[in-house]
C-alpha atoms as a PDB file:
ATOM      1  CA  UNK A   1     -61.641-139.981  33.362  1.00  0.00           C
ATOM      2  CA  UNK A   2     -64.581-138.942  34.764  1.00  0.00           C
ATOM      3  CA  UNK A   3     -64.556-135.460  32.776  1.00  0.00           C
ATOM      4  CA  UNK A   4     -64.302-136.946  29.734  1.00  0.00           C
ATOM      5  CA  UNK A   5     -67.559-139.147  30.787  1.00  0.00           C
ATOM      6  CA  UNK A   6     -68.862-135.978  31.139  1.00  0.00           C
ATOM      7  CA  UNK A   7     -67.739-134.371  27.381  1.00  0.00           C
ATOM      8  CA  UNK A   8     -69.835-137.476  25.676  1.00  0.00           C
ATOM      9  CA  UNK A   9     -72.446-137.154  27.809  1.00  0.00           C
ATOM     10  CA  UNK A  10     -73.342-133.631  26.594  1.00  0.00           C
ATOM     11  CA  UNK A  11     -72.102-134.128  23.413  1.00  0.00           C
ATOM     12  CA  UNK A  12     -74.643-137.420  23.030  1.00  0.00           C
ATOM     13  CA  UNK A  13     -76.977-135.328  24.614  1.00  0.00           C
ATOM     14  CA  UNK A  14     -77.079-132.031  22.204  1.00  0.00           C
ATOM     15  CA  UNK A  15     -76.939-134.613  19.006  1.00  0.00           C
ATOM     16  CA  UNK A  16     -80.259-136.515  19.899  1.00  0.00           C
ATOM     17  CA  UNK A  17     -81.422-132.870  20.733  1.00  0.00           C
ATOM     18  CA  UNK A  18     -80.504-132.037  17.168  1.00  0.00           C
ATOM     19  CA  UNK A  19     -82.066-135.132  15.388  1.00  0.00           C
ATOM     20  CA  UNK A  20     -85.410-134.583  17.800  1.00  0.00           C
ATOM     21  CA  UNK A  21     -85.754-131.075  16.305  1.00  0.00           C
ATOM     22  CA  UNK A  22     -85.124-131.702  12.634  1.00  0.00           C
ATOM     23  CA  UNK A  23     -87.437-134.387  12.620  1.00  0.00           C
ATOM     24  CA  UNK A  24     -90.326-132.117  14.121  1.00  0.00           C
ATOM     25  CA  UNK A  25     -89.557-129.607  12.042  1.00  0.00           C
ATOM     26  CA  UNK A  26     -87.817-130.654   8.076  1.00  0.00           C
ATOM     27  CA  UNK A  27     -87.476-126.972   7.152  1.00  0.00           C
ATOM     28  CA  UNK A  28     -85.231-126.037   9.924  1.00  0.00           C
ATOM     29  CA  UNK A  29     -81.822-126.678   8.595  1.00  0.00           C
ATOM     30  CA  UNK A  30     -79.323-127.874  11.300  1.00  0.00           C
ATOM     31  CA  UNK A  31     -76.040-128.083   9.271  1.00  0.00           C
ATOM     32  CA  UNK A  32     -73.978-125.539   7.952  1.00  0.00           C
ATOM     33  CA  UNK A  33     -73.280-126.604   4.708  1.00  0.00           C
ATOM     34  CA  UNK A  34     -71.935-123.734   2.328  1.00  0.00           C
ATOM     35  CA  UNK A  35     -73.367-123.194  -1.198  1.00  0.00           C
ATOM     36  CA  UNK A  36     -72.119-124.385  -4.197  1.00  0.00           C
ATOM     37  CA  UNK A  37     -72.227-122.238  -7.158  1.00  0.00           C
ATOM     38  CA  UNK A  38     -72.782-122.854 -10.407  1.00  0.00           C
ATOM     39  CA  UNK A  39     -73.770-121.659 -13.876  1.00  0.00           C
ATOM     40  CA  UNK A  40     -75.985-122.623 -16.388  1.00  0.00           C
ATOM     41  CA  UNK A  41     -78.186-121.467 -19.663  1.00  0.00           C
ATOM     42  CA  UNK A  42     -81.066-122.759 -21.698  1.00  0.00           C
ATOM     43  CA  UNK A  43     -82.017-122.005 -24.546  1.00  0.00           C
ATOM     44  CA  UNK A  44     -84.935-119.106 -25.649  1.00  0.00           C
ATOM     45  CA  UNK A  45     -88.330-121.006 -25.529  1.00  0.00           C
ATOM     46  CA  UNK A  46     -86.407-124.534 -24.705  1.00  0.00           C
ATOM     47  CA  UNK A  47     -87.738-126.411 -21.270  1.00  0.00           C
ATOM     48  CA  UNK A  48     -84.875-126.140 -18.343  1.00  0.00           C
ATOM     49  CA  UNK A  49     -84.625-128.832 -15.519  1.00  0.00           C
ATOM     50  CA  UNK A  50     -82.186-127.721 -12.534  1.00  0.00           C
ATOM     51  CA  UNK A  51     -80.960-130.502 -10.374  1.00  0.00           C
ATOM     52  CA  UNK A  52     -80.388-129.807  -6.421  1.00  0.00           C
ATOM     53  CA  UNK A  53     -79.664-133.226  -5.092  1.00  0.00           C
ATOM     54  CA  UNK A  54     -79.396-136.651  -6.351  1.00  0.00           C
ATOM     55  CA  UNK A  55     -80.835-138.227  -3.492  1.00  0.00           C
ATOM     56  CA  UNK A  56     -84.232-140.382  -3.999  1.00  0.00           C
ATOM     57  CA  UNK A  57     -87.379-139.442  -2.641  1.00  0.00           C
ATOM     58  CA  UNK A  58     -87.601-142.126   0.275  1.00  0.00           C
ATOM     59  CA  UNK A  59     -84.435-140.650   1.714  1.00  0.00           C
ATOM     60  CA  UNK A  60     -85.025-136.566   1.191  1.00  0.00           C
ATOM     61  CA  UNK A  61     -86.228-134.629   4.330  1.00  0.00           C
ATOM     62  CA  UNK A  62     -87.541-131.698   2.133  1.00  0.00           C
ATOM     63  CA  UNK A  63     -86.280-129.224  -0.956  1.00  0.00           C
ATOM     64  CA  UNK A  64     -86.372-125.496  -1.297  1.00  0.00           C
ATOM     65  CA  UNK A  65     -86.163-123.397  -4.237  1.00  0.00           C
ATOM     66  CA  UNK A  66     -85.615-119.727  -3.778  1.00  0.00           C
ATOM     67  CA  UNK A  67     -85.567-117.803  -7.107  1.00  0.00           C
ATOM     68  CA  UNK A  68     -84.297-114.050  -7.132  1.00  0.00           C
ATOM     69  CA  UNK A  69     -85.619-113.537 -10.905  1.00  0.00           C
ATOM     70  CA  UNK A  70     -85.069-110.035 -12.732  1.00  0.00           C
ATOM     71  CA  UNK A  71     -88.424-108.510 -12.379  1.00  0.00           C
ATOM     72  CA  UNK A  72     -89.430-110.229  -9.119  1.00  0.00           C
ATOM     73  CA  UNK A  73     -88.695-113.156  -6.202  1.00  0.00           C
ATOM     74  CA  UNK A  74     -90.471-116.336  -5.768  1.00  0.00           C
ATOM     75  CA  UNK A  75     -90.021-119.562  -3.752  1.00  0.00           C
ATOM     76  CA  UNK A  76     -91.109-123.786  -4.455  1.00  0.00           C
ATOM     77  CA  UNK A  77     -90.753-125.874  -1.571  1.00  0.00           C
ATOM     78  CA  UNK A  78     -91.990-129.669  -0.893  1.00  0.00           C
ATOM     79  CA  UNK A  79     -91.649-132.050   1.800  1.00  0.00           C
ATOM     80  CA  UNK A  80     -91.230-135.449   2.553  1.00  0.00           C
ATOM     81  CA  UNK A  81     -94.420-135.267   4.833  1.00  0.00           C
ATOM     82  CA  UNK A  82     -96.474-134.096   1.948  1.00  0.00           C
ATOM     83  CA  UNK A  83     -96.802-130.263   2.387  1.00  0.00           C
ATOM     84  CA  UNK A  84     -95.447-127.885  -0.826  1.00  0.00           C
ATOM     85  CA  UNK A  85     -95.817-124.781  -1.166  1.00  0.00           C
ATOM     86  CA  UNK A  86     -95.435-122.170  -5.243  1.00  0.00           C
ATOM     87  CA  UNK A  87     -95.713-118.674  -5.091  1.00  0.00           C
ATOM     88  CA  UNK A  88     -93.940-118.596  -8.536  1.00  0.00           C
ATOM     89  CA  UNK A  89     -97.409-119.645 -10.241  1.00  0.00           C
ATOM     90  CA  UNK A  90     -95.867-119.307 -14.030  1.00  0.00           C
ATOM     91  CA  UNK A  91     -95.510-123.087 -14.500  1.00  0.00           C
ATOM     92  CA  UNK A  92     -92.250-123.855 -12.645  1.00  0.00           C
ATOM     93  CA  UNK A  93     -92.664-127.098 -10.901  1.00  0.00           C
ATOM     94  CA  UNK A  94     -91.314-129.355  -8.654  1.00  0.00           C
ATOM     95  CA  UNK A  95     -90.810-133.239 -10.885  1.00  0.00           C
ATOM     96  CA  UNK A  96     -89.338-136.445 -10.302  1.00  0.00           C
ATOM     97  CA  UNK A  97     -87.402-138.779 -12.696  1.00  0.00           C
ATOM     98  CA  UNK A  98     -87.964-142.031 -13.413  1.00  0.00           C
ATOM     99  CA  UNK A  99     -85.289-142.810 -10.402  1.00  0.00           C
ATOM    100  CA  UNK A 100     -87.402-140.786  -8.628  1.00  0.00           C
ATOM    101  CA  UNK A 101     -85.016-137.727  -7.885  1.00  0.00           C
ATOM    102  CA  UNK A 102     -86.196-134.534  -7.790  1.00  0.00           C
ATOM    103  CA  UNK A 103     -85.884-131.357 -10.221  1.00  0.00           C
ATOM    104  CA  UNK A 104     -87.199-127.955 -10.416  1.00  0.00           C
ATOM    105  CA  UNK A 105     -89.009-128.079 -14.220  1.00  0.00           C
ATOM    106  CA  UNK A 106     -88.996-124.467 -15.911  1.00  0.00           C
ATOM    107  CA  UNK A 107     -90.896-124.225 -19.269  1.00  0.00           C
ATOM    108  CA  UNK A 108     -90.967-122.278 -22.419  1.00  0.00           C
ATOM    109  CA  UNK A 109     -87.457-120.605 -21.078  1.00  0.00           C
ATOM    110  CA  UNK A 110     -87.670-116.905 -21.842  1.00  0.00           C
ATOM    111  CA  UNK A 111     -85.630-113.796 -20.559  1.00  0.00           C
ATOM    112  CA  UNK A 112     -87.961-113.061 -17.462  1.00  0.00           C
ATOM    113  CA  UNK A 113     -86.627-116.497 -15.896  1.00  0.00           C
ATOM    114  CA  UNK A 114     -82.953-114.948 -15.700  1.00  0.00           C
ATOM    115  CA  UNK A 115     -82.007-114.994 -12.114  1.00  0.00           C
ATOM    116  CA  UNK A 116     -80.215-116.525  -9.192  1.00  0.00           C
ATOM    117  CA  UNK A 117     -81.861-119.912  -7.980  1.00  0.00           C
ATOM    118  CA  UNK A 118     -80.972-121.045  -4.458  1.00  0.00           C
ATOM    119  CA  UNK A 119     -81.817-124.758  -3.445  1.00  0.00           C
ATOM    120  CA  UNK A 120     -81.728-126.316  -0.548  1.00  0.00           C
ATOM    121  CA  UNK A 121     -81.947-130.493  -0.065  1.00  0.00           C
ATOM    122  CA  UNK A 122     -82.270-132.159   2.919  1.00  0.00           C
ATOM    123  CA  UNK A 123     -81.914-135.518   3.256  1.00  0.00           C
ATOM    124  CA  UNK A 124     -81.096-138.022   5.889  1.00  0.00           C
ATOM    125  CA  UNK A 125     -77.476-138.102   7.195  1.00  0.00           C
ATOM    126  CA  UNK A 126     -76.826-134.878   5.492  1.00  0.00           C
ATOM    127  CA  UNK A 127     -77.697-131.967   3.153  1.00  0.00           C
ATOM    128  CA  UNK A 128     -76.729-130.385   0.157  1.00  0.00           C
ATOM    129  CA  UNK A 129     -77.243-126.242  -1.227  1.00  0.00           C
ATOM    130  CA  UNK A 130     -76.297-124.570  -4.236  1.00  0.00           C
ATOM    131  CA  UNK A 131     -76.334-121.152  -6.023  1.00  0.00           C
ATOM    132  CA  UNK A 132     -77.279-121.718 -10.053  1.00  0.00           C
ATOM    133  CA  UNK A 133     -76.739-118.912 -11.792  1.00  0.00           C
ATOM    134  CA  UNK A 134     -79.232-119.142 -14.825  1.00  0.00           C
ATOM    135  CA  UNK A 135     -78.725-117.280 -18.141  1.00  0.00           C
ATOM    136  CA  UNK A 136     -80.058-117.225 -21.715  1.00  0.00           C
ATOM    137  CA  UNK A 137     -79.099-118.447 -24.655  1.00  0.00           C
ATOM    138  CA  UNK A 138     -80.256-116.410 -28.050  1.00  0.00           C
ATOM    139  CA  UNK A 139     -79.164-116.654 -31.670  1.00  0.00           C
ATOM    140  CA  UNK A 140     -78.965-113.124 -32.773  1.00  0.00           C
ATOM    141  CA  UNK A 141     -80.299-111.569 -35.862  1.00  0.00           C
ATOM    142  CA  UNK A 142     -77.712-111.077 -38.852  1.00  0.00           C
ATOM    143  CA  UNK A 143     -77.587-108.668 -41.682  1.00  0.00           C
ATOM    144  CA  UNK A 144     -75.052-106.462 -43.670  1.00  0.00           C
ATOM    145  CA  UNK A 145     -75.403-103.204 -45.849  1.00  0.00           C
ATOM    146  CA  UNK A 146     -73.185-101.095 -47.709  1.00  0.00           C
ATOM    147  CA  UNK A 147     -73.429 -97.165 -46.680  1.00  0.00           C
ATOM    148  CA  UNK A 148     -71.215 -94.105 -47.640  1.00  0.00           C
ATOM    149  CA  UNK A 149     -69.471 -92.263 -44.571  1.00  0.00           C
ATOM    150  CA  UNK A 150     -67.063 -89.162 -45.120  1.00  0.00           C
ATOM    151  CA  UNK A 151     -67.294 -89.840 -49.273  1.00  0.00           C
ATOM    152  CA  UNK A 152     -66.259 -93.689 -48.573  1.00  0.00           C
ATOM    153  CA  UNK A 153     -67.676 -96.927 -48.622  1.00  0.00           C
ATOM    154  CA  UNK A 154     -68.096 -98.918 -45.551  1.00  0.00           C
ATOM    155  CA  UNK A 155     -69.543-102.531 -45.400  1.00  0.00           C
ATOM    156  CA  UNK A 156     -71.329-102.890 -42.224  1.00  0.00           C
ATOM    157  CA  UNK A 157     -71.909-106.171 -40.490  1.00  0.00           C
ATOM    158  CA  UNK A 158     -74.712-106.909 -37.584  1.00  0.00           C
ATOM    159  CA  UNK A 159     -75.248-109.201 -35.124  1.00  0.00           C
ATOM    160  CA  UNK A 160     -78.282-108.246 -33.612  1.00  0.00           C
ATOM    161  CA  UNK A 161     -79.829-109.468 -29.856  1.00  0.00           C
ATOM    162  CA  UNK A 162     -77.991-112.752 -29.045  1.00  0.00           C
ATOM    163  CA  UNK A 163     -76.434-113.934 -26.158  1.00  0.00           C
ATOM    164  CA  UNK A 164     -73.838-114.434 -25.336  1.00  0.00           C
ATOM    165  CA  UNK A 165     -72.369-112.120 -27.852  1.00  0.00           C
ATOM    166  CA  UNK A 166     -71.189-113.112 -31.449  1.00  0.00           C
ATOM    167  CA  UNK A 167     -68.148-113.301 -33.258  1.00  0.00           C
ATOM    168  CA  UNK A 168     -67.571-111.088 -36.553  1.00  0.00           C
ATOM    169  CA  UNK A 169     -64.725-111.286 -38.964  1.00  0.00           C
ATOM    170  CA  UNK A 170     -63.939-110.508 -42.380  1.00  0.00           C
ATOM    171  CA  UNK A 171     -62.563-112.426 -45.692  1.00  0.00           C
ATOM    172  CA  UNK A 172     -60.532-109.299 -46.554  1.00  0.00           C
ATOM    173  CA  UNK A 173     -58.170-106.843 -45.120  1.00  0.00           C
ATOM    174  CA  UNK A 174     -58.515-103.544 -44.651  1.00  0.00           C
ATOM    175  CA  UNK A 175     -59.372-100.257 -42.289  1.00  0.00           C
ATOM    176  CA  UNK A 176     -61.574-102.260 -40.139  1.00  0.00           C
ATOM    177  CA  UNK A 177     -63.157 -99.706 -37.451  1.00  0.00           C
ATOM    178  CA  UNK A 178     -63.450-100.571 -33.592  1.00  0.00           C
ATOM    179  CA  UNK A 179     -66.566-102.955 -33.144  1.00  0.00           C
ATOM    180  CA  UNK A 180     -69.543-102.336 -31.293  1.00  0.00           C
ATOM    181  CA  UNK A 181     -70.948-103.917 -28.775  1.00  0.00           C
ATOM    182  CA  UNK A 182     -73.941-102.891 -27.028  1.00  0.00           C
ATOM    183  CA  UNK A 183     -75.678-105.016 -24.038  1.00  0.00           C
ATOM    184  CA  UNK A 184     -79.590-103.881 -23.808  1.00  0.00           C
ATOM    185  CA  UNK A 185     -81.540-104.208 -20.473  1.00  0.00           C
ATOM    186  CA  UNK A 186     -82.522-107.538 -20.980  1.00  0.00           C
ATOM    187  CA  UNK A 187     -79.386-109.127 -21.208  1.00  0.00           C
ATOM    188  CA  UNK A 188     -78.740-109.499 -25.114  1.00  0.00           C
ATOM    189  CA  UNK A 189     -76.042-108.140 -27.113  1.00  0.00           C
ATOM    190  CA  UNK A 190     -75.874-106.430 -30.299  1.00  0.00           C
ATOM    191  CA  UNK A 191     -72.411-106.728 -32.174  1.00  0.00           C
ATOM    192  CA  UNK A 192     -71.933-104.429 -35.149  1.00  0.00           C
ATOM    193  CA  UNK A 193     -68.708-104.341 -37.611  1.00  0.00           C
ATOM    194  CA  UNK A 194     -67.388-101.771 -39.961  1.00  0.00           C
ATOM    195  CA  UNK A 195     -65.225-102.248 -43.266  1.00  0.00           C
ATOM    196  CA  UNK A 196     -63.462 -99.660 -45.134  1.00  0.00           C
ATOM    197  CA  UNK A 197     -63.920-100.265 -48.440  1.00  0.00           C
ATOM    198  CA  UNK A 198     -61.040 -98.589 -51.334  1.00  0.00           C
ATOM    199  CA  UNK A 199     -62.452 -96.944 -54.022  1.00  0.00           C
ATOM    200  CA  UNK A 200     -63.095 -99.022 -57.100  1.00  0.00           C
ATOM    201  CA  UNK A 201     -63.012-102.753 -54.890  1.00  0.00           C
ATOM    202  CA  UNK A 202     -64.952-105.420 -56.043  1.00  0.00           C
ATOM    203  CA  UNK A 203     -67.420-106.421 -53.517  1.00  0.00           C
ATOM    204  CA  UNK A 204     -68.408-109.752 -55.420  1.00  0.00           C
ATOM    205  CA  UNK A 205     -65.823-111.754 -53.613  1.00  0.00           C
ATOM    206  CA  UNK A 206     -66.374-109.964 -50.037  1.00  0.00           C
ATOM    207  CA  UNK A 207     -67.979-111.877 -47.186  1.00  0.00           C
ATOM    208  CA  UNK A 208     -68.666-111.434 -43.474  1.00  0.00           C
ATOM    209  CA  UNK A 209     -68.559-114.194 -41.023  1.00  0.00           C
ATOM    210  CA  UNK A 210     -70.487-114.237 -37.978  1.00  0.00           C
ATOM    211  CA  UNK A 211     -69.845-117.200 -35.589  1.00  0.00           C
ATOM    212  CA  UNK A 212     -72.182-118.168 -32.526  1.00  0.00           C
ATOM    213  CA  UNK A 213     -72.726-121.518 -30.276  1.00  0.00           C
ATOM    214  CA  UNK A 214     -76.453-121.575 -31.235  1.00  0.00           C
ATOM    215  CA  UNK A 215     -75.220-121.598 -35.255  1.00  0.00           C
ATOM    216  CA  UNK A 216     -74.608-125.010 -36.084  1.00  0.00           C
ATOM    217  CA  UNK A 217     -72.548-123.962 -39.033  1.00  0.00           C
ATOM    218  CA  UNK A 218     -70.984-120.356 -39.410  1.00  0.00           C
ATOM    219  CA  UNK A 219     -73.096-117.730 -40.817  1.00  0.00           C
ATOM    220  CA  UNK A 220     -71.913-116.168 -44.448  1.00  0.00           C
ATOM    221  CA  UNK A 221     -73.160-112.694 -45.855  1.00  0.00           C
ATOM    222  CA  UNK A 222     -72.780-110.796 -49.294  1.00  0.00           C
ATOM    223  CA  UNK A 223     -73.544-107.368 -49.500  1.00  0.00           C
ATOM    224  CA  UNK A 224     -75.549-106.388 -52.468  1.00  0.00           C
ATOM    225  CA  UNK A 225     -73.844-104.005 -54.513  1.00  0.00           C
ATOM    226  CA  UNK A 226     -77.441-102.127 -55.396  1.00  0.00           C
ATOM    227  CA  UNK A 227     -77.547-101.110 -51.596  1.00  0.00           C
ATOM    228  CA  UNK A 228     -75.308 -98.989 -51.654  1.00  0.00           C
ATOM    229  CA  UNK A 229     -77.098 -96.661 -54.208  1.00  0.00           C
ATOM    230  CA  UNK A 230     -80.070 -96.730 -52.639  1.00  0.00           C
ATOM    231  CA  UNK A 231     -79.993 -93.352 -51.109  1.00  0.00           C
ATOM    232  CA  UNK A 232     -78.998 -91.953 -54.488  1.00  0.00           C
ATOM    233  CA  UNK A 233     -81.563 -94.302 -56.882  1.00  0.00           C
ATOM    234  CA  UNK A 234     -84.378 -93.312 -54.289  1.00  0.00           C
ATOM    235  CA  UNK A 235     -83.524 -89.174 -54.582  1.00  0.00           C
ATOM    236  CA  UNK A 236     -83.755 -89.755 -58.276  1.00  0.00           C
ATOM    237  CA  UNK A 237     -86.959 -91.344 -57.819  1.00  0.00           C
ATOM    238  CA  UNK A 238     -88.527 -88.792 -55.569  1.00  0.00           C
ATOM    239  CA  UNK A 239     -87.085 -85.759 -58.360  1.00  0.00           C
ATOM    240  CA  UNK A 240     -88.919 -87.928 -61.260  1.00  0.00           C
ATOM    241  CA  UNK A 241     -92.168 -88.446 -59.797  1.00  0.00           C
ATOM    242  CA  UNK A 242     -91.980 -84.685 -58.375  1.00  0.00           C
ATOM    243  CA  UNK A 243     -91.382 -83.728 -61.895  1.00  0.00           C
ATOM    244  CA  UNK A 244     -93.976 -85.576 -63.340  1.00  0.00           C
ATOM    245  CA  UNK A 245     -96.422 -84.315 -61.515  1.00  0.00           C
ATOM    246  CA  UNK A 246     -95.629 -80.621 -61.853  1.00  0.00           C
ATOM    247  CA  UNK A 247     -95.968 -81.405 -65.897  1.00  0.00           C
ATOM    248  CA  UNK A 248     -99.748 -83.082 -65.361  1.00  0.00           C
ATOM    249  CA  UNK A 249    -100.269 -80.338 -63.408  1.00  0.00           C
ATOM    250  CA  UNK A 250     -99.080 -77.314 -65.408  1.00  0.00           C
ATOM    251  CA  UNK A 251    -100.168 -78.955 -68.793  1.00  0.00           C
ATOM    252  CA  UNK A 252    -103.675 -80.177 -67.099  1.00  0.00           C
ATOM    253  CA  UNK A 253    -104.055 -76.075 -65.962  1.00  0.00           C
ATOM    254  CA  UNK A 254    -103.573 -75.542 -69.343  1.00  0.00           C
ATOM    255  CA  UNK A 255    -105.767 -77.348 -70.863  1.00  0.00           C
ATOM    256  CA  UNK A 256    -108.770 -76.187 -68.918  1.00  0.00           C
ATOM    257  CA  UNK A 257    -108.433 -72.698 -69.290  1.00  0.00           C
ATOM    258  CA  UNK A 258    -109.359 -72.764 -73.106  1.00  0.00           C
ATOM    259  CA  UNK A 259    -112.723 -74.166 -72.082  1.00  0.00           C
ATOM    260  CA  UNK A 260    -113.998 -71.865 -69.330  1.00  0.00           C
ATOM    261  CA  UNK A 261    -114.777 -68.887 -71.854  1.00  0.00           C
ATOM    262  CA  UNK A 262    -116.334 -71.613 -74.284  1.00  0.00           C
ATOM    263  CA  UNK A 263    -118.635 -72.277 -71.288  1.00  0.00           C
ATOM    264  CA  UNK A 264    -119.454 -68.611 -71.304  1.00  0.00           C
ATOM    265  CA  UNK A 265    -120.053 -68.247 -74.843  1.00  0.00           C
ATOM    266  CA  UNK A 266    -122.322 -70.705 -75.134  1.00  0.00           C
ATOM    267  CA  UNK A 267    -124.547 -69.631 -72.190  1.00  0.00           C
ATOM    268  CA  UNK A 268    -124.547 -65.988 -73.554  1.00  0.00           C
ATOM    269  CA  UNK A 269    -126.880 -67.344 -76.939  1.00  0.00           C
ATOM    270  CA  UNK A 270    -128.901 -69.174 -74.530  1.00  0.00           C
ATOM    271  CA  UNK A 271    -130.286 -65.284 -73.429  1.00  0.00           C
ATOM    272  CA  UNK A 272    -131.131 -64.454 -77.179  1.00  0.00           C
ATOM    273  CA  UNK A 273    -133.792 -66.237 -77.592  1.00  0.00           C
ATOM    274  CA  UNK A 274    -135.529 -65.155 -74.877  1.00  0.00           C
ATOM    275  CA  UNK A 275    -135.711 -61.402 -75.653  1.00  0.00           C
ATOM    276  CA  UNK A 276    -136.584 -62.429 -78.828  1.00  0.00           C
ATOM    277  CA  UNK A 277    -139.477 -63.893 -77.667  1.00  0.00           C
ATOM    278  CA  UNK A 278    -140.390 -60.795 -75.564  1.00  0.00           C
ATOM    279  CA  UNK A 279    -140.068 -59.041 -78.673  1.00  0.00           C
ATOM    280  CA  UNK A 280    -142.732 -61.167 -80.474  1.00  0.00           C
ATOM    281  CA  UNK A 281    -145.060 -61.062 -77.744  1.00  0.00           C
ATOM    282  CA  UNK A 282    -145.198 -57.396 -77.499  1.00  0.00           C
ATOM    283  CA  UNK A 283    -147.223 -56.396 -80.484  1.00  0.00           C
ATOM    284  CA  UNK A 284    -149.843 -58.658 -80.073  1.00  0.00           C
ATOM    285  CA  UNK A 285    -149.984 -57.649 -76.343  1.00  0.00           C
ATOM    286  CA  UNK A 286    -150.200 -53.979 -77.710  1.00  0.00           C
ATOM    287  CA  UNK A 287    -152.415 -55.241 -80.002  1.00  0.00           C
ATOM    288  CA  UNK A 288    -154.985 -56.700 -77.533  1.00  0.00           C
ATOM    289  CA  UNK A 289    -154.842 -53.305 -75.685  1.00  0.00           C
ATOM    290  CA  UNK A 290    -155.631 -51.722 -78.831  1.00  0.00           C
ATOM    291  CA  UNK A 291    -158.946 -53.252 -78.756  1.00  0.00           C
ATOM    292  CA  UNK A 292    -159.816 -53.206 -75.686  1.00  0.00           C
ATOM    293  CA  UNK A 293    -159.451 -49.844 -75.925  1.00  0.00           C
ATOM    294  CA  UNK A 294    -162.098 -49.151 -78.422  1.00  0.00           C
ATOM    295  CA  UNK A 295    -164.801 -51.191 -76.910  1.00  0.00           C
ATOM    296  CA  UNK A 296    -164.243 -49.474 -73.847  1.00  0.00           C
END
């Protein structure tokens, strides 16, 4: 009897220790609560709100956010004794609701907010911690072109930097060649479809589908039958214009030529007249030495 006096003795005696020292200090954490993971995504340029407890104000102790983002690591804390503290300093926040529960606000969502964010929520009688794994949400870009490979035709259909990644199917059957599906740096994937079209099909009535969460209705592309000449209409163009200019040029040479001895001959008459006029002069300069000569 008496040793089990002794076990709640101690056992009274290291809890009020416990309470003593979380109440001087908020930010030491005395349970051992494990995380709880979860994932999540907003969408590019939408605002995100992340949720870590939904205990009120009056009864939190204090909340940490610690964010391991992509390109660097940052940390939002706030307590119940008024001291915060936001060395992420891009507009993440720290808000209440209306009920007065806190969230971590992140605005303008964009690919550099990617990233692990750990919370930790204190509040009297307990505690609670998580792991939110964030991601993106992007509609991609679509297109589709018609190309010759190996002397055949080959629709082509692109979804282009979305995430996650998109779907791609056709309306008709044929040699359909292995999709690809690339995944960039930043986290955004690029799906691309090809179609082997027989010779002679009519492409009027051919359509590619491309599906996606962020598409409130499935996307639907025609190809345009003038595509796929384009590498051959815009040869013929370059040979044209090439061709037209060599003609300017060559008739242009030749009509200039004709006029560059015209130039000469009629600078060549220009001379004329002035030896004729040397010619006049000279007798009466002869003439005037004539009679000087005699007076002399």
């Amino acid at each position: 009897m008496r040793d089990v006096m002794w076990i709640y003795i101690v056992f009274t005696f290291l809890a009020e220790t416990a309470w003593s020292l979380e109440k001087e200090n908020p930010f030491v954490n005395t349970t051992l609560s494990p995380y709880v993971k979860r994932n999540t995504s907003f969408n590019l340029g939408s605002d995100g709100n992340l949720t870590c407890s939904s205990k009120p104000w009056n009864e939190t102790l204090f909340v940490i956010w610690t964010l391991d983002l992509k390109y660097r690591k940052c940390r939002i804390s706030f307590n119940n004794d008024g001291r915060s503290e936001n060395s992420c300093n891009d507009g993440k926040s720290l808000r209440n609701t209306s009920s007065a529960q806190s969230y971590l606000h992140i605005p303008n969502f964009s690919a550099d907010d990617i990233g692990l964010y750990k919370c930790e929520s204190v509040y009297t009688g307990g505690n609670e911690n998580y792991e939110i794994l964030v991601a993106i949400t992007v509609p991609p870009q679509v297109s589709i072109r018609l190309e010759r490979k190996d002397n055949k035709m080959v629709a082509v259909c692109k979804a282009e930097r979305g995430n996650p990644a998109a779907n791609i199917s056709w309306s008709h059957t044929g040699n359909f060649l292995p999709v690809n599906t690339q995944h960039d740096s930043n986290g955004f994937f690029t799906v691309e479809s090809h179609l082997e079209l027989p010779e002679g099909m009519d492409i009027q009535n051919l359509t590619c589908i491309i599906r996606h969460p962020l598409f409130e209705e499935d996307k639907i592309l025609k190809p345009n039958s003038q595509k796929a000449n384009f590498p051959w209409l815009g040869i013929l163009i370059v040979v044209v214009v090439t061709l037209f200019l060599a003609g300017f040029i060559f008739f242009a040479q030749k009509k200039l030529l004709p006029l560059r001895p015209c130039r000469q001959s009629h600078r060549s008459p220009s001379k004329n007249p002035r030896l004729e006029d040397v010619e006049e002069v000279e007798p009466y300069a002869s003439y005037i030495q004539r009679v000087n000569s005699i007076y002399n």
